[in-house]
C-alpha atoms as a PDB file:
ATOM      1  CA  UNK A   1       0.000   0.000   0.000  1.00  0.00           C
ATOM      2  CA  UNK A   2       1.548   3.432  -0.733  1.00  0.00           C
ATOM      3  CA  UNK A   3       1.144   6.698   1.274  1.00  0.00           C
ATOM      4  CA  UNK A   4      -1.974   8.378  -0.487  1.00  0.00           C
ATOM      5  CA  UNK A   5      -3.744   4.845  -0.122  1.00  0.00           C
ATOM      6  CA  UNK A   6      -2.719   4.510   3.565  1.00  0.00           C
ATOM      7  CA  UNK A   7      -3.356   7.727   4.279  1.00  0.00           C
ATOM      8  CA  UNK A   8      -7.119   7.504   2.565  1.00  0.00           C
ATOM      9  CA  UNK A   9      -7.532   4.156   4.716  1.00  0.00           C
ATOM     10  CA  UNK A  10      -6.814   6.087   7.446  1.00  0.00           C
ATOM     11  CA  UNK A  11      -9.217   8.597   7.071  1.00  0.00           C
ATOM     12  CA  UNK A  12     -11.979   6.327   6.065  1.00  0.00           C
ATOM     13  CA  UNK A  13     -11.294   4.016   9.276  1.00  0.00           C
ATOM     14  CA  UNK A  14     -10.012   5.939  11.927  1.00  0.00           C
ATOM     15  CA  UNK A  15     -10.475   9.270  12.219  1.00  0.00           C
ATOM     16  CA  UNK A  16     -13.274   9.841  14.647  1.00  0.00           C
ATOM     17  CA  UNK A  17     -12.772  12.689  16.781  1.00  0.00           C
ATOM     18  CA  UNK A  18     -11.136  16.270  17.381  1.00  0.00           C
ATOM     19  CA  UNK A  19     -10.407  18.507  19.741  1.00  0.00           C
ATOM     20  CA  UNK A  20     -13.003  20.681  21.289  1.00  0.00           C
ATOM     21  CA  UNK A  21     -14.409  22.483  24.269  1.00  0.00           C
ATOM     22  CA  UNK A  22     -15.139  20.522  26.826  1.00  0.00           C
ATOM     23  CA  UNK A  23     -18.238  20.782  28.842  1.00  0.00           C
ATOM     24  CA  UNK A  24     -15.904  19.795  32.099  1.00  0.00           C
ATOM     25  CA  UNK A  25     -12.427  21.572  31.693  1.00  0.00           C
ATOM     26  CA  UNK A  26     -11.188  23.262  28.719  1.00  0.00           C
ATOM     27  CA  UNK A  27     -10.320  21.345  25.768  1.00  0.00           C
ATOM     28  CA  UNK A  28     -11.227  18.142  25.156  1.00  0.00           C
ATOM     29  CA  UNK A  29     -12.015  14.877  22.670  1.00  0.00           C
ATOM     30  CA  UNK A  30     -14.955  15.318  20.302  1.00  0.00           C
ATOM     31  CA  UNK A  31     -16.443  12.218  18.620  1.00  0.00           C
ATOM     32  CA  UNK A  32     -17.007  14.084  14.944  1.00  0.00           C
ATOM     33  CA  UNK A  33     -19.067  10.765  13.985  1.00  0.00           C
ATOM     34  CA  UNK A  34     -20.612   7.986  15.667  1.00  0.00           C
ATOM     35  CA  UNK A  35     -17.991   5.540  17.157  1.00  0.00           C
ATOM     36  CA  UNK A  36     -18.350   2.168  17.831  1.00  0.00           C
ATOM     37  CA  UNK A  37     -18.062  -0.040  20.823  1.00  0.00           C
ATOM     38  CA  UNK A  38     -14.343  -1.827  21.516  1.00  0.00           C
ATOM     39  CA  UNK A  39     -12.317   0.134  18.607  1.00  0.00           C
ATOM     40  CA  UNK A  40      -9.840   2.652  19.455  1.00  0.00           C
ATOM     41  CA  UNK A  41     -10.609   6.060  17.793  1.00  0.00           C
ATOM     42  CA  UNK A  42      -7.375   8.124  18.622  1.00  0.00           C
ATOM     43  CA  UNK A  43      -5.728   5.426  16.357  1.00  0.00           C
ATOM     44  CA  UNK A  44      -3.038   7.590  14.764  1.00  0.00           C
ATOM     45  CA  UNK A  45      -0.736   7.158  11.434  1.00  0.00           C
ATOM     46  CA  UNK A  46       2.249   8.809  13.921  1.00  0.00           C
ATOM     47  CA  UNK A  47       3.937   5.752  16.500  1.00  0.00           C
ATOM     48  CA  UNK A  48       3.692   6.819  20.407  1.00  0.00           C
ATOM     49  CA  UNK A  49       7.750   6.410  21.113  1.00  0.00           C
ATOM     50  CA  UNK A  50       8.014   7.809  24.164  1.00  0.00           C
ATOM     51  CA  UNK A  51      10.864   8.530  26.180  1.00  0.00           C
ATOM     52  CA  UNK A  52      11.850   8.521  29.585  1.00  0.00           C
ATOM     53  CA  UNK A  53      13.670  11.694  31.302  1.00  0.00           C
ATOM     54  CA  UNK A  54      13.948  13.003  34.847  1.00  0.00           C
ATOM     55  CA  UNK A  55      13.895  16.040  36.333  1.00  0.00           C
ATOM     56  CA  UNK A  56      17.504  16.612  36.264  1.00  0.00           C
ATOM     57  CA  UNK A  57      17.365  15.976  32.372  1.00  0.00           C
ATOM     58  CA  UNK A  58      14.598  19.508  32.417  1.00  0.00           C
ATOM     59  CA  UNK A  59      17.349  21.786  34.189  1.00  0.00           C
ATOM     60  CA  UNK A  60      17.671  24.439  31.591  1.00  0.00           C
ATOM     61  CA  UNK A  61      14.626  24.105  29.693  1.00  0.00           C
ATOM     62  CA  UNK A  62      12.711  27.591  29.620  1.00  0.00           C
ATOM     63  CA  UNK A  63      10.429  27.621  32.715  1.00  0.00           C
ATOM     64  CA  UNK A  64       7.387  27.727  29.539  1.00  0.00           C
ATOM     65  CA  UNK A  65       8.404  24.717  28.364  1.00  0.00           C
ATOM     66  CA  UNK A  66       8.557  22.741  31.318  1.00  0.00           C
ATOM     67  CA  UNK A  67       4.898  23.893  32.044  1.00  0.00           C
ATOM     68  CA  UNK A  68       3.926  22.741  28.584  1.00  0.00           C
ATOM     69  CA  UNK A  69       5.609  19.402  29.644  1.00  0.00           C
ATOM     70  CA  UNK A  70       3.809  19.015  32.714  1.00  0.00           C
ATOM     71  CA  UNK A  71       0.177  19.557  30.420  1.00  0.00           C
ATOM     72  CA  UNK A  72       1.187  17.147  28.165  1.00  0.00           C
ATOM     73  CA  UNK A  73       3.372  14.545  29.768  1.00  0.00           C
ATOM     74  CA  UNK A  74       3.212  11.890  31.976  1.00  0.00           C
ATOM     75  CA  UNK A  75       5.065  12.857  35.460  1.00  0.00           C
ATOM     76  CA  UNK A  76       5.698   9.974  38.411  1.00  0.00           C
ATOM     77  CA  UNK A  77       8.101  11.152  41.064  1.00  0.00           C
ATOM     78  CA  UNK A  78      11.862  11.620  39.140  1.00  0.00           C
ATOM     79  CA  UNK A  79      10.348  10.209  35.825  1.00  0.00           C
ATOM     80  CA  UNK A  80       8.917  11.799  33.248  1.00  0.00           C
ATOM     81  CA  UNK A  81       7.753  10.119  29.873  1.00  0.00           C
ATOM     82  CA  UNK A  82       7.681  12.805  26.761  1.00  0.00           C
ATOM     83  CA  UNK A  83       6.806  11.767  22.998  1.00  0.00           C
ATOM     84  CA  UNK A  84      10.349  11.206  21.281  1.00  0.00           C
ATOM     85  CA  UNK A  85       8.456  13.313  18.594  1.00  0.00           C
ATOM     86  CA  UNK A  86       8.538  16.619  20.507  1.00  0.00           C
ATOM     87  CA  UNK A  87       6.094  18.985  21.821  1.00  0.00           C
ATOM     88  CA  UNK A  88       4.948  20.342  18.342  1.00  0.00           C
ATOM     89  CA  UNK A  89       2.721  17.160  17.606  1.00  0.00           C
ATOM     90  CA  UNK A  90      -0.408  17.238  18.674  1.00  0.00           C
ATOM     91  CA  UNK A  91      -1.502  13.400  20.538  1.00  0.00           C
ATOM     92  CA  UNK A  92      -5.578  13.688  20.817  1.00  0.00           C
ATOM     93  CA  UNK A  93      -5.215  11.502  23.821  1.00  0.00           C
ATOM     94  CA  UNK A  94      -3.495  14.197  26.056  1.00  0.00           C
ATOM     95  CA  UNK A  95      -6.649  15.997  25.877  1.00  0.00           C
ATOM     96  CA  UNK A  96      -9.302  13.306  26.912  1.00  0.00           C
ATOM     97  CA  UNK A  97     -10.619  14.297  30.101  1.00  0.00           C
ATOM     98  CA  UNK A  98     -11.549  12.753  33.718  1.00  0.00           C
ATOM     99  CA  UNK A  99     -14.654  11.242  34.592  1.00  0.00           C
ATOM    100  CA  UNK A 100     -15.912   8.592  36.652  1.00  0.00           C
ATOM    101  CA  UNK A 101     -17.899   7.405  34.331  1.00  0.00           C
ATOM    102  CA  UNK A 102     -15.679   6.480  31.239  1.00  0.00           C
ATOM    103  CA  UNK A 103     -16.520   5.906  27.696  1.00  0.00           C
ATOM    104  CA  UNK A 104     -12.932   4.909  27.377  1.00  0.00           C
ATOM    105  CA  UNK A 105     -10.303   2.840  28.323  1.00  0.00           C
ATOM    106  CA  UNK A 106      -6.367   2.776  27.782  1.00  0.00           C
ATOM    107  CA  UNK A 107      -5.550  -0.997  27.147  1.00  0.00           C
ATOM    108  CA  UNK A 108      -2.227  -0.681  26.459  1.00  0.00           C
ATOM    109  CA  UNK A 109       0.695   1.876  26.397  1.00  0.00           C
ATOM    110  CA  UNK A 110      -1.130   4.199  23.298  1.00  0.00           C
ATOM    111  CA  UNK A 111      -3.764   2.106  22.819  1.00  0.00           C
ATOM    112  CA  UNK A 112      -7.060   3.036  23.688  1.00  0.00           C
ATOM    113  CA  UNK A 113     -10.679   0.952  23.380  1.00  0.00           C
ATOM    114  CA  UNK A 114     -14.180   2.553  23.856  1.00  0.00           C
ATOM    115  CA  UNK A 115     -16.631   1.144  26.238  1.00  0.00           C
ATOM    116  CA  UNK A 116     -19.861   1.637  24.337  1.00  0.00           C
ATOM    117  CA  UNK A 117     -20.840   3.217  21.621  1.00  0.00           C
ATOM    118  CA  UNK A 118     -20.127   6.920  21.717  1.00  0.00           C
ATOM    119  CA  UNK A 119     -22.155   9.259  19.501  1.00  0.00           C
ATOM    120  CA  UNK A 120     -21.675  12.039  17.352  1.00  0.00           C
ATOM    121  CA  UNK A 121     -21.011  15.366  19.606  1.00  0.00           C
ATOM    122  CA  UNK A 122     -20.202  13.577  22.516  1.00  0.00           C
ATOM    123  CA  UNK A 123     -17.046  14.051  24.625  1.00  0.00           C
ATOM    124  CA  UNK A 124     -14.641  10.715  25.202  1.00  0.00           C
ATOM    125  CA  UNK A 125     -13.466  10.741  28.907  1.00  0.00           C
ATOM    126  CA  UNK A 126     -11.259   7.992  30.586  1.00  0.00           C
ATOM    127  CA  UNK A 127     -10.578   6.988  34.957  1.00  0.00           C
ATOM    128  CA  UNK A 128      -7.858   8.646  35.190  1.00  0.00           C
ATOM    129  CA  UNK A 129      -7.505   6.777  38.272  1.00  0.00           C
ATOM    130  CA  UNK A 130      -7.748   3.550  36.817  1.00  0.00           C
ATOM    131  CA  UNK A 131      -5.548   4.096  34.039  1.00  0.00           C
ATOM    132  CA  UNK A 132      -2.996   5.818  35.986  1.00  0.00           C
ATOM    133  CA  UNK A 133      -3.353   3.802  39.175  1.00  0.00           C
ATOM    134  CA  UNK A 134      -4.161   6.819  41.574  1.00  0.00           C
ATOM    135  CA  UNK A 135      -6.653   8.730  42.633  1.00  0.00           C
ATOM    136  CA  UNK A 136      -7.095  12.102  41.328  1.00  0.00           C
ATOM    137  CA  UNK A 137      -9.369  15.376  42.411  1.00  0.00           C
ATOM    138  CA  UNK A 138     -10.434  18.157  40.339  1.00  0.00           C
ATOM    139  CA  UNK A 139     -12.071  21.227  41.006  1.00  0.00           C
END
């Protein structure tokens, strides 16, 4: 399969949502069409490398830039996991929200699966504390 037809089978199969306002906090992930139950739909063309730094390894870094690291990465203690593809791609699952009653579910590092059918308009949310293994409170 070349690149146009990949791309096209892409689009046709696995582009589902965007990002949006969220009716909880800020931004968040938009189902632009009906999604069904047990796919993934932030399946992206792009692999999710990550890799693993500490806090030693963001001495330096412009005070902005950490911030947008702590947005958009995962922090635990000393480690912190950051795409090996930078901060200037955008990951729609660093902006699916908290909720104790998820549509979503990671199932594997960068793999995602949806827990019903979610429809058109609808915002995807994930346990946070389930998925990360801690409990989490939000204002």
């Amino acid at each position: 399969m070349n690149d146009k037809e990949r791309l096209l089978k892409h689009l046709r199969e696995d582009v589902y949502c965007r990002v949006g306002a969220s009716a909880v906090h800020g931004a968040g992930v938009i189902a632009i069409r009906k999604i069904p139950k047990g796919i993934d739909p932030l399946r992206t063309l792009i692999p999710r490398d990550e890799i693993e730094l500490t806090s030693d390894d963001l001495k330096g870094l412009p005070r902005s830039v950490v911030q947008q690291m702590e947005m958009f990465c995962y922090f635990e203690g000393n480690q912190i996991l950051a795409s090996a593809h930078g901060l200037n791609t955008v990951d729609l699952a660093v902006y699916v929200n908290h909720s104790k009653t998820p549509n979503l579910q990671l199932i594997a590092p960068g793999h995602f699966e949806t827990l019903r059918v979610i429809n058109e308009g609808e915002e995807l949310f994930m346990d946070y504390d389930i998925t990360f293994g801690e409990t989490h409170i939000f204002e």
